[in-house]
C-alpha atoms as a PDB file:
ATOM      1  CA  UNK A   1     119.686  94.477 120.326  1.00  0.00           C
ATOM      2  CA  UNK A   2     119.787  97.098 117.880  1.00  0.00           C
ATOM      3  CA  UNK A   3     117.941  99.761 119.701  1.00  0.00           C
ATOM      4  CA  UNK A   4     120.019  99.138 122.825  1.00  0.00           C
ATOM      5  CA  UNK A   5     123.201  99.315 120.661  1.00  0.00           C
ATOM      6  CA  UNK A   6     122.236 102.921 119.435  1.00  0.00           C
ATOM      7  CA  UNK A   7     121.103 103.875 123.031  1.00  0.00           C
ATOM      8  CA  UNK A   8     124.984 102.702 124.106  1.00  0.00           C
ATOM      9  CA  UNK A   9     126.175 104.906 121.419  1.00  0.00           C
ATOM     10  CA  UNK A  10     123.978 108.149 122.014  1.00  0.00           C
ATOM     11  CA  UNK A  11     124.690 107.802 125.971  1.00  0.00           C
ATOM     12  CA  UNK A  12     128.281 107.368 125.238  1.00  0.00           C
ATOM     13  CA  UNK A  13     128.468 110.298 122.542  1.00  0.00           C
ATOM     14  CA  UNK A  14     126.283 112.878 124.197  1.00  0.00           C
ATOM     15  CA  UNK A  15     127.352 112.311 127.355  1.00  0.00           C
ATOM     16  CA  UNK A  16     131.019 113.276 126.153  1.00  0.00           C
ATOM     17  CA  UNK A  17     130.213 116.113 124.122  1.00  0.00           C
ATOM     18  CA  UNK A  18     127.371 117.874 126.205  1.00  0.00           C
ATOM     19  CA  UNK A  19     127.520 116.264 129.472  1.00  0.00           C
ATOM     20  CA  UNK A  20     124.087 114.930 131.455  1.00  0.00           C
ATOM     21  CA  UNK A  21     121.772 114.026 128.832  1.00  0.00           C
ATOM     22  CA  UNK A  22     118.502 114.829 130.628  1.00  0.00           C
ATOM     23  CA  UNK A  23     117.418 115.961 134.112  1.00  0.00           C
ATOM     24  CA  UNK A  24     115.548 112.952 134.852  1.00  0.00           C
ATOM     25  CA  UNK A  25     117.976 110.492 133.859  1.00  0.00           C
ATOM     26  CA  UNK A  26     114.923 107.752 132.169  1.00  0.00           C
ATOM     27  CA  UNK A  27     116.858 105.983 130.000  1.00  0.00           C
ATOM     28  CA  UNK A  28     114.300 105.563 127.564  1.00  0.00           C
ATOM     29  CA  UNK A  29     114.187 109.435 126.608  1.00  0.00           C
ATOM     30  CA  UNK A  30     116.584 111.772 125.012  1.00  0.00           C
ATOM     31  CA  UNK A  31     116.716 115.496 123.978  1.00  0.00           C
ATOM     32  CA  UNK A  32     116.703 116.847 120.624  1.00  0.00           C
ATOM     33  CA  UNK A  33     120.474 116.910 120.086  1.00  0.00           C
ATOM     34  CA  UNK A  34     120.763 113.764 121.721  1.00  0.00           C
ATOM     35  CA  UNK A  35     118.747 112.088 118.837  1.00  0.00           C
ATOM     36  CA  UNK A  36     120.727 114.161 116.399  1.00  0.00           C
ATOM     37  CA  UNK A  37     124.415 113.017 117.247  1.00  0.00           C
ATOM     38  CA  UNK A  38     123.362 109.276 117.529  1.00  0.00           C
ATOM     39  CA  UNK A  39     121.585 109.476 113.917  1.00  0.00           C
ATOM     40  CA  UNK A  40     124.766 110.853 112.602  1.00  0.00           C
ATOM     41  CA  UNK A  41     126.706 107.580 113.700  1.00  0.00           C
ATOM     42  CA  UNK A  42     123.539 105.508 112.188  1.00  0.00           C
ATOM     43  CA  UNK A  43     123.993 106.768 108.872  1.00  0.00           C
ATOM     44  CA  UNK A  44     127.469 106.480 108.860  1.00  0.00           C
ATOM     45  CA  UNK A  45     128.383 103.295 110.352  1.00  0.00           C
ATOM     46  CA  UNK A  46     124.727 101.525 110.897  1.00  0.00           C
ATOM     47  CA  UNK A  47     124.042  98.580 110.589  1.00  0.00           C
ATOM     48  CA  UNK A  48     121.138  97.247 107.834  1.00  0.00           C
ATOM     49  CA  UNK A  49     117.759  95.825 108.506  1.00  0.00           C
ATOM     50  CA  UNK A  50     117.224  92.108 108.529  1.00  0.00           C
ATOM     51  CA  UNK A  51     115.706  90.701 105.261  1.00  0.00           C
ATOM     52  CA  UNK A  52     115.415  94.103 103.345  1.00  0.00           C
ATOM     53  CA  UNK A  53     112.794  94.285 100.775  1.00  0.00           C
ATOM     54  CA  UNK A  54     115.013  94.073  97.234  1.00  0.00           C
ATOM     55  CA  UNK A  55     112.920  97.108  96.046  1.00  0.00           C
ATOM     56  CA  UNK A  56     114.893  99.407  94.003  1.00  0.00           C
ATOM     57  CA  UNK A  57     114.178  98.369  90.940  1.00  0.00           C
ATOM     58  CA  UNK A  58     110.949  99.984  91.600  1.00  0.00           C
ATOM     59  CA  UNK A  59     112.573 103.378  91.623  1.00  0.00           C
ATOM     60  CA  UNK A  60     113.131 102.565  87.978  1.00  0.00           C
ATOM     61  CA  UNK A  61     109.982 101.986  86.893  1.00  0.00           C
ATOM     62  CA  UNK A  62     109.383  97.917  87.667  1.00  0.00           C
ATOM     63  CA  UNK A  63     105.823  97.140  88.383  1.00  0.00           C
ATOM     64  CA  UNK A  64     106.385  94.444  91.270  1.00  0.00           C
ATOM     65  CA  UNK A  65     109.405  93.241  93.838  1.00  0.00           C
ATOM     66  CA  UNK A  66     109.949  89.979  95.070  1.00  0.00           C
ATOM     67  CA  UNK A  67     109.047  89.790  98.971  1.00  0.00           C
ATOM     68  CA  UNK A  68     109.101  86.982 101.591  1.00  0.00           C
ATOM     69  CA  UNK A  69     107.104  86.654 104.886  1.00  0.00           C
ATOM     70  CA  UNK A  70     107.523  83.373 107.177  1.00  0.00           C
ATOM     71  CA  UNK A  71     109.600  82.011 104.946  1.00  0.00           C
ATOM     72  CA  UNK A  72     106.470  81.979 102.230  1.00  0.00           C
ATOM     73  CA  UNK A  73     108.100  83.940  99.108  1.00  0.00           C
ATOM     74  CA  UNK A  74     105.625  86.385  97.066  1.00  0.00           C
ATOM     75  CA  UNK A  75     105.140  89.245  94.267  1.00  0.00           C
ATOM     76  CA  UNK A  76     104.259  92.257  95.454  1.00  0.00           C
ATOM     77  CA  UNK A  77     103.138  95.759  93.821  1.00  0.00           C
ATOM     78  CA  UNK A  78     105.785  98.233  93.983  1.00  0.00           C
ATOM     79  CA  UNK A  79     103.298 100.599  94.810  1.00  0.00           C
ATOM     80  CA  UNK A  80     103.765  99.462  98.624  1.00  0.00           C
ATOM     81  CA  UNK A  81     107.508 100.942  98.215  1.00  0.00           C
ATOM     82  CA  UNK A  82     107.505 104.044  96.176  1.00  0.00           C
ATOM     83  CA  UNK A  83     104.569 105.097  98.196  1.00  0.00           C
ATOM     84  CA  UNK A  84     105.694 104.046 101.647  1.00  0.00           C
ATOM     85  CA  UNK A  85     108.934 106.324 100.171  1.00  0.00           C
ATOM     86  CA  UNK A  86     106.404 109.317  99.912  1.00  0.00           C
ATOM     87  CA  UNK A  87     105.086 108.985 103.287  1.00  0.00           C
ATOM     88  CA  UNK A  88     108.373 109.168 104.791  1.00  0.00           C
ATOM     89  CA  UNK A  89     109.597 112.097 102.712  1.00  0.00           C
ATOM     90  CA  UNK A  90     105.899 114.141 103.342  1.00  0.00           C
ATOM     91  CA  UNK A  91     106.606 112.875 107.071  1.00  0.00           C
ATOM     92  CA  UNK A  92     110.676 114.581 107.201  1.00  0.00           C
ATOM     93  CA  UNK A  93     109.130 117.526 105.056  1.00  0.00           C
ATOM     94  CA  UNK A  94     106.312 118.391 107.815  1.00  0.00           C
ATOM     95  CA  UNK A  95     108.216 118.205 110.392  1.00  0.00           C
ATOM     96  CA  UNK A  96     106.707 115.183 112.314  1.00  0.00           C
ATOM     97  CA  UNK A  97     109.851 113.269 111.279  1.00  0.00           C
ATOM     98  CA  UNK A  98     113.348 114.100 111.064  1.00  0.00           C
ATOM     99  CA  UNK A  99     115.664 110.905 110.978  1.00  0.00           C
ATOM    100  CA  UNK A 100     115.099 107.199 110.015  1.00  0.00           C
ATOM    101  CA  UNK A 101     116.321 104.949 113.061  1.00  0.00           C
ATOM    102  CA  UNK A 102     114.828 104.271 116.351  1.00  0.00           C
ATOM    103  CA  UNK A 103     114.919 106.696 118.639  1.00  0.00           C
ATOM    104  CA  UNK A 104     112.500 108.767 116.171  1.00  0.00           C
ATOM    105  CA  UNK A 105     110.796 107.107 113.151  1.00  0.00           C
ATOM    106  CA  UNK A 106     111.294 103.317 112.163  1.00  0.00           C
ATOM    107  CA  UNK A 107     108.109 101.259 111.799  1.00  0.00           C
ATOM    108  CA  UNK A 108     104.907 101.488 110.511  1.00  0.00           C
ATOM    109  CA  UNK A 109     101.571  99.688 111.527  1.00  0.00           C
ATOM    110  CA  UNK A 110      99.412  98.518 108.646  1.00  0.00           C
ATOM    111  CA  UNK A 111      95.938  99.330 108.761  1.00  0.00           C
ATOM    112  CA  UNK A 112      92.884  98.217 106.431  1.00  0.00           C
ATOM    113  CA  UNK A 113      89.680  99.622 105.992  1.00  0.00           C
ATOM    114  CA  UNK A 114      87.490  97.645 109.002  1.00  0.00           C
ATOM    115  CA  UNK A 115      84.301  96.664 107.203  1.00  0.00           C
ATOM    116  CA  UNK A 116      86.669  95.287 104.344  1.00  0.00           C
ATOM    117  CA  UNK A 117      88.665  93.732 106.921  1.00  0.00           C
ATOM    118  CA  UNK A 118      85.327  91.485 108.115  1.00  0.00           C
ATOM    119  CA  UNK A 119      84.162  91.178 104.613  1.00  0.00           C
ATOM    120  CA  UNK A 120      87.653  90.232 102.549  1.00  0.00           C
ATOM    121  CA  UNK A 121      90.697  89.722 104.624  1.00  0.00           C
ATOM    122  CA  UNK A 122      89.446  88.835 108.491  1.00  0.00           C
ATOM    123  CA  UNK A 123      89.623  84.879 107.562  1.00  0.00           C
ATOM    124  CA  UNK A 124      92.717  84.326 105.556  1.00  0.00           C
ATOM    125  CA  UNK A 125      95.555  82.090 106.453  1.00  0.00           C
ATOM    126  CA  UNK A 126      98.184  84.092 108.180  1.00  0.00           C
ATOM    127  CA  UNK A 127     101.162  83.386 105.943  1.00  0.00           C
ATOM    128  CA  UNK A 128      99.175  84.772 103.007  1.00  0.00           C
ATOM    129  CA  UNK A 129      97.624  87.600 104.816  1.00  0.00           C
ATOM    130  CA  UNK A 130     100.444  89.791 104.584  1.00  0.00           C
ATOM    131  CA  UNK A 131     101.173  89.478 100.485  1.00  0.00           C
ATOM    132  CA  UNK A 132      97.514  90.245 100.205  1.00  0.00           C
ATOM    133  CA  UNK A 133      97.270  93.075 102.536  1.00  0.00           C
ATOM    134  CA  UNK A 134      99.797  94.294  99.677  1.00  0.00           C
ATOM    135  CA  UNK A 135      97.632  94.184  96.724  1.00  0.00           C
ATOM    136  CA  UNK A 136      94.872  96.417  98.485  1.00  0.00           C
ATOM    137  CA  UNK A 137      94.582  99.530  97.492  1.00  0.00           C
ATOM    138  CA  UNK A 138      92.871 100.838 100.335  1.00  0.00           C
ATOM    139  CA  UNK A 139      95.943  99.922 103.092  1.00  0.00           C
ATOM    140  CA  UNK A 140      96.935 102.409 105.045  1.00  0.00           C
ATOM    141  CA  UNK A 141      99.664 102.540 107.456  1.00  0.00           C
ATOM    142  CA  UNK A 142     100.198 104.383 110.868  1.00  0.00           C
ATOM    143  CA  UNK A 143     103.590 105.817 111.950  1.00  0.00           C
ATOM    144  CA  UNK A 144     104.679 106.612 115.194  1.00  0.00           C
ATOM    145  CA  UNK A 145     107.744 109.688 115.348  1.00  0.00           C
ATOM    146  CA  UNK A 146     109.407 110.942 118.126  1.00  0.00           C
ATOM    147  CA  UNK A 147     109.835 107.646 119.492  1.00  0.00           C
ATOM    148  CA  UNK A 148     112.145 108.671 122.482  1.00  0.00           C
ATOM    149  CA  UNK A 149     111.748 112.401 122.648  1.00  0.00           C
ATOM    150  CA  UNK A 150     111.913 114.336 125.512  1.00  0.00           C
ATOM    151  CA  UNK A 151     111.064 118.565 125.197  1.00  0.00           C
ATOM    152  CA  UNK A 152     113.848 119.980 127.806  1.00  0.00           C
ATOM    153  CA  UNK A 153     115.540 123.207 127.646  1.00  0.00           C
ATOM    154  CA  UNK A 154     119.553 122.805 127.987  1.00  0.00           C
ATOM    155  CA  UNK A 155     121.654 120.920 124.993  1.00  0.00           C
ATOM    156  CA  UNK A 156     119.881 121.960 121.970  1.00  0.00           C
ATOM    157  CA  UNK A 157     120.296 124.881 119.976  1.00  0.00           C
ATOM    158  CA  UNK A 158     116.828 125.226 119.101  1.00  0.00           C
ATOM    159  CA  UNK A 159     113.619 126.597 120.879  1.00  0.00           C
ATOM    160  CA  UNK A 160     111.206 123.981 122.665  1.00  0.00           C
ATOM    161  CA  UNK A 161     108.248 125.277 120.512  1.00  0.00           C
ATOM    162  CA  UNK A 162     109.595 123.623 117.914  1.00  0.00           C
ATOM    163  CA  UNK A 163     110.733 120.300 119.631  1.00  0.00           C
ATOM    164  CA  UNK A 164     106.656 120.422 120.725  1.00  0.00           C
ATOM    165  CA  UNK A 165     106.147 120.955 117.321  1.00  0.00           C
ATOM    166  CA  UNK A 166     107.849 117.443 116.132  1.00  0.00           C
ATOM    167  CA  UNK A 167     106.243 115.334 119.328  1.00  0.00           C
ATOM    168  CA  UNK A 168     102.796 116.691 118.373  1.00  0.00           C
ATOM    169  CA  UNK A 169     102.744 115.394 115.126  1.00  0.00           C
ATOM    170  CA  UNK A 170     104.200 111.698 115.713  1.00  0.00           C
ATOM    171  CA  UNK A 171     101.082 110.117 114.770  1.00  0.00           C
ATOM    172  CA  UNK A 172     100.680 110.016 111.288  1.00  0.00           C
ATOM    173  CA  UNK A 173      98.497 108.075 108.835  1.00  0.00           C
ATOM    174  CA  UNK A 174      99.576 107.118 105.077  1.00  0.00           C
ATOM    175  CA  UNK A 175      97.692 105.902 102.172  1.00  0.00           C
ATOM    176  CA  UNK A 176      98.370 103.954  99.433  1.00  0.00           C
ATOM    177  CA  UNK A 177      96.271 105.469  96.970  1.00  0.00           C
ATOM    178  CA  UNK A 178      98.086 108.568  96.403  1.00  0.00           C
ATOM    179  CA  UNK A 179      96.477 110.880  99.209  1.00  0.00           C
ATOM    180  CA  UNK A 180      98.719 113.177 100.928  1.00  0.00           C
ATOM    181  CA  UNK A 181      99.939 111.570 104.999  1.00  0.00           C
ATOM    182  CA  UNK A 182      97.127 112.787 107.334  1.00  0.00           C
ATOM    183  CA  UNK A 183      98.875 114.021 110.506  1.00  0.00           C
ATOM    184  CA  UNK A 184      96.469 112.845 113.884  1.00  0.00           C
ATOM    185  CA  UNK A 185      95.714 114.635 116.695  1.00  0.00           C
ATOM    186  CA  UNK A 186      97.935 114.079 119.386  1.00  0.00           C
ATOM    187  CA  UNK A 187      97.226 112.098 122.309  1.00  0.00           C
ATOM    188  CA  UNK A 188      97.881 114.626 125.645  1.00  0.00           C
ATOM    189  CA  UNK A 189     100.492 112.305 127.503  1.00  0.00           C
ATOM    190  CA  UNK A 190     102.941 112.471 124.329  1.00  0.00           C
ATOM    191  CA  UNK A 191     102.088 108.427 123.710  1.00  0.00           C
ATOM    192  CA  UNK A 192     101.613 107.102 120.325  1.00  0.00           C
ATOM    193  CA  UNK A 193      97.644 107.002 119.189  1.00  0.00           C
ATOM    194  CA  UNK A 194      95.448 104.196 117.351  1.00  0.00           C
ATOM    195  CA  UNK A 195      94.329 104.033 113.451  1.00  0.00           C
ATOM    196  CA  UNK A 196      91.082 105.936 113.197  1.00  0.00           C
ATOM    197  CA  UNK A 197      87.880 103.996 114.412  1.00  0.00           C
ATOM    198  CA  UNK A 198      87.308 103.090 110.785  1.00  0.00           C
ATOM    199  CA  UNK A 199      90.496 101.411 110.442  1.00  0.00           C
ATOM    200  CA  UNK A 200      91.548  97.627 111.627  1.00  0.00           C
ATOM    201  CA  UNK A 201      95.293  97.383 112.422  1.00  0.00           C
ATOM    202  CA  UNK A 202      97.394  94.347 111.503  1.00  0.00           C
ATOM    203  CA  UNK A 203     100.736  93.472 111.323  1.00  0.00           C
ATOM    204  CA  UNK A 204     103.628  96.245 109.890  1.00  0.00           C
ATOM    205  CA  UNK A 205     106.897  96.908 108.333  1.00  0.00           C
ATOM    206  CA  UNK A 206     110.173  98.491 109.769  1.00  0.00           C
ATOM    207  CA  UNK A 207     112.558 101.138 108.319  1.00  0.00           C
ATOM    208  CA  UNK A 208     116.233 102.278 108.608  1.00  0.00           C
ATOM    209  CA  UNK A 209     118.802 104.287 107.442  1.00  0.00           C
ATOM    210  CA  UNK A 210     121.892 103.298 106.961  1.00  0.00           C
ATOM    211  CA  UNK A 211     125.047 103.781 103.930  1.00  0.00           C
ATOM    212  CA  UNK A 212     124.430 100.420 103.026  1.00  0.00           C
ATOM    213  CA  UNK A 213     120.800 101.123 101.770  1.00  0.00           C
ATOM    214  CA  UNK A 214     118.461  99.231  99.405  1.00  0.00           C
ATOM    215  CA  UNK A 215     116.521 102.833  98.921  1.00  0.00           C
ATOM    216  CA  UNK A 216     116.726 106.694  99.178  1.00  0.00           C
ATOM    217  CA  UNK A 217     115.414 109.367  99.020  1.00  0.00           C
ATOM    218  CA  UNK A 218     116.368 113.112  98.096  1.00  0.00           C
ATOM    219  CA  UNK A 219     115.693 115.627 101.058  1.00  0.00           C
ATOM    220  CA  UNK A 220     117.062 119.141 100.924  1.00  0.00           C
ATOM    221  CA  UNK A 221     119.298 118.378  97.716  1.00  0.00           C
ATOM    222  CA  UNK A 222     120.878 115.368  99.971  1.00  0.00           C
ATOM    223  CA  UNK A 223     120.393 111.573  99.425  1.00  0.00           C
ATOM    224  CA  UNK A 224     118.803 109.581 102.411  1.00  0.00           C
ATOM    225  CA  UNK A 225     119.516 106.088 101.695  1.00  0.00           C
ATOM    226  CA  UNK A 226     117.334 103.445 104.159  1.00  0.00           C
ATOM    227  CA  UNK A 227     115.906  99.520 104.166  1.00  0.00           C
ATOM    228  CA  UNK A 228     112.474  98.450 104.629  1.00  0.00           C
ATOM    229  CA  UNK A 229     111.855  95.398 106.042  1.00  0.00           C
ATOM    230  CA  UNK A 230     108.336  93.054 106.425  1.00  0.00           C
ATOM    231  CA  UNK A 231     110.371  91.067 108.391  1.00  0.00           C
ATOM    232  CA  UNK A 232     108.787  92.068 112.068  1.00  0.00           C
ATOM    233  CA  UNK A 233     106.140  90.414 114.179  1.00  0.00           C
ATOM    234  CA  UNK A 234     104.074  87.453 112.935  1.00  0.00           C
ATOM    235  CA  UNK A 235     101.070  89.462 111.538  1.00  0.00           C
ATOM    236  CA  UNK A 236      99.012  89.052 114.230  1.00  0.00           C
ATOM    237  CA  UNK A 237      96.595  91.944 114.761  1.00  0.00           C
ATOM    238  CA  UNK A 238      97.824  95.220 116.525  1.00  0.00           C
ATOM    239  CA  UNK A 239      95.291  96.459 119.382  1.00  0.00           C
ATOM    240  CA  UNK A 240      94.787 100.278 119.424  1.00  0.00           C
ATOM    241  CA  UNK A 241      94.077  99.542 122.794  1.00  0.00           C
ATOM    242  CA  UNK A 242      97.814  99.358 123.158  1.00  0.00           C
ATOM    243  CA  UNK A 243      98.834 101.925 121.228  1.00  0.00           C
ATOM    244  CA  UNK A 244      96.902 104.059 123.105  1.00  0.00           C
ATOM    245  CA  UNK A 245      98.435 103.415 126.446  1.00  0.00           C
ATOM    246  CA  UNK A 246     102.387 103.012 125.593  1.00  0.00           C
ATOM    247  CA  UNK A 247     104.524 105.367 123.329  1.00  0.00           C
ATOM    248  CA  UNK A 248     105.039 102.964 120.329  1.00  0.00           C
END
């Protein structure tokens, strides 16, 4: 619902101010400016995330946030939301990210190391699998940008190099130990890639901006104020398999 809702309101917007959106009229794609007029109505009059992790005390310091997953309420280290913060700013600031909603980045795939995976967290109950997926310092997590970008000449004022630019680097891996986001190669279709070999995928969290924000961020001497959620899927493992074959 909320994806189709902002694809309503980028069709409707675009379409008045700059006429056909894209040559190919695939409803799933839109142009560069496209993205850009529809983000400016998200961060205006958006709508929040469901169940938003309660996390800004940990931009003052607090060690730990109260989070929730199938109902089953836990502590969690705030490391998991000043650094997920990081990623996204290191993602806006190289370029393989430039807004916080849908149709470019808004979810994150957790990943784990895979021979800790078999030897620590393979066999855990699912409702606790998530909270202690948390505590490792190890996680990773693997972003997908560009979500519904399309590199066409006509309604944008900027050149396609760097529109290739941002759809190149839309896979991108974060850690949770401090390291700097690791940008992936891209995969030669434009589709989103899997974790690297060494890493096991499961489960993930969501992200959005919007003025009624639990977070933010500075960017450019501007606020970016955004949710995070834990509230999407059931934990169940993602395949790279699939990532590989459909831009996710």
């Amino acid at each position: 619902m909320k994806t189709a809702l902002i694809v309503i309101a980028i069709a409707m917007l675009t379409g008045l101010s700059y006429g056909q959106e894209m040559p190919d009229s695939d409803p799933w794609y839109f142009s560069a400016e496209g993205i850009r007029t529809a983000y400016r109505y998200q961060q205006s009059f958006g709508e929040r995330l469901r169940s938003p992790v309660r996390g800004r005390d940990c931009l003052l310091g607090k060690q730990r946030f109260a989070g929730s997953f199938r109902s089953k309420n836990f502590s969690a280290p705030c490391r998991f939301v000043t650094e997920t913060i990081r990623h996204i700013k290191e993602m806006l600031v190289a370029g393989a990210a430039r807004y916080l909603f849908p149709l470019d980045a808004d979810h994150a795939h957790l990943a784990i190391p895979l021979e800790l995976w078999e030897k620590k967290y393979r066999w855990l109950p699912k409702d606790t699998l998530l909270s202690a997926l948390l505590e490792e310092p190890t996680l990773a997590a693997l972003y997908h940008t560009a979500e519904h970008l399309i590199v066409v000449d006509g309604n944008t004022e900027e050149g396609n190099e760097e529109i290739k630019k941002w759809k190149e680097r839309r896979n991108v891996l974060g850690f949770y130990d401090g390291r700097p986001i690791q940008i992936l190669p891209p995969d030669p279709r434009g589709f989103g890639v899997g974790a690297p070999a060494s890493y096991y995928t499961v489960g993930g969290f969501a992200f959005l901006a919007s003025p009624g924000g639990e977070l933010s961020l500075f960017m450019d001497g501007k606020a970016i104020v955004f949710d995070i959620s834990l509230d999407i899927g059931d934990g169940e493992p993602l395949p790279d398999a699939a990532l590989k074959t459909a831009a996710n």
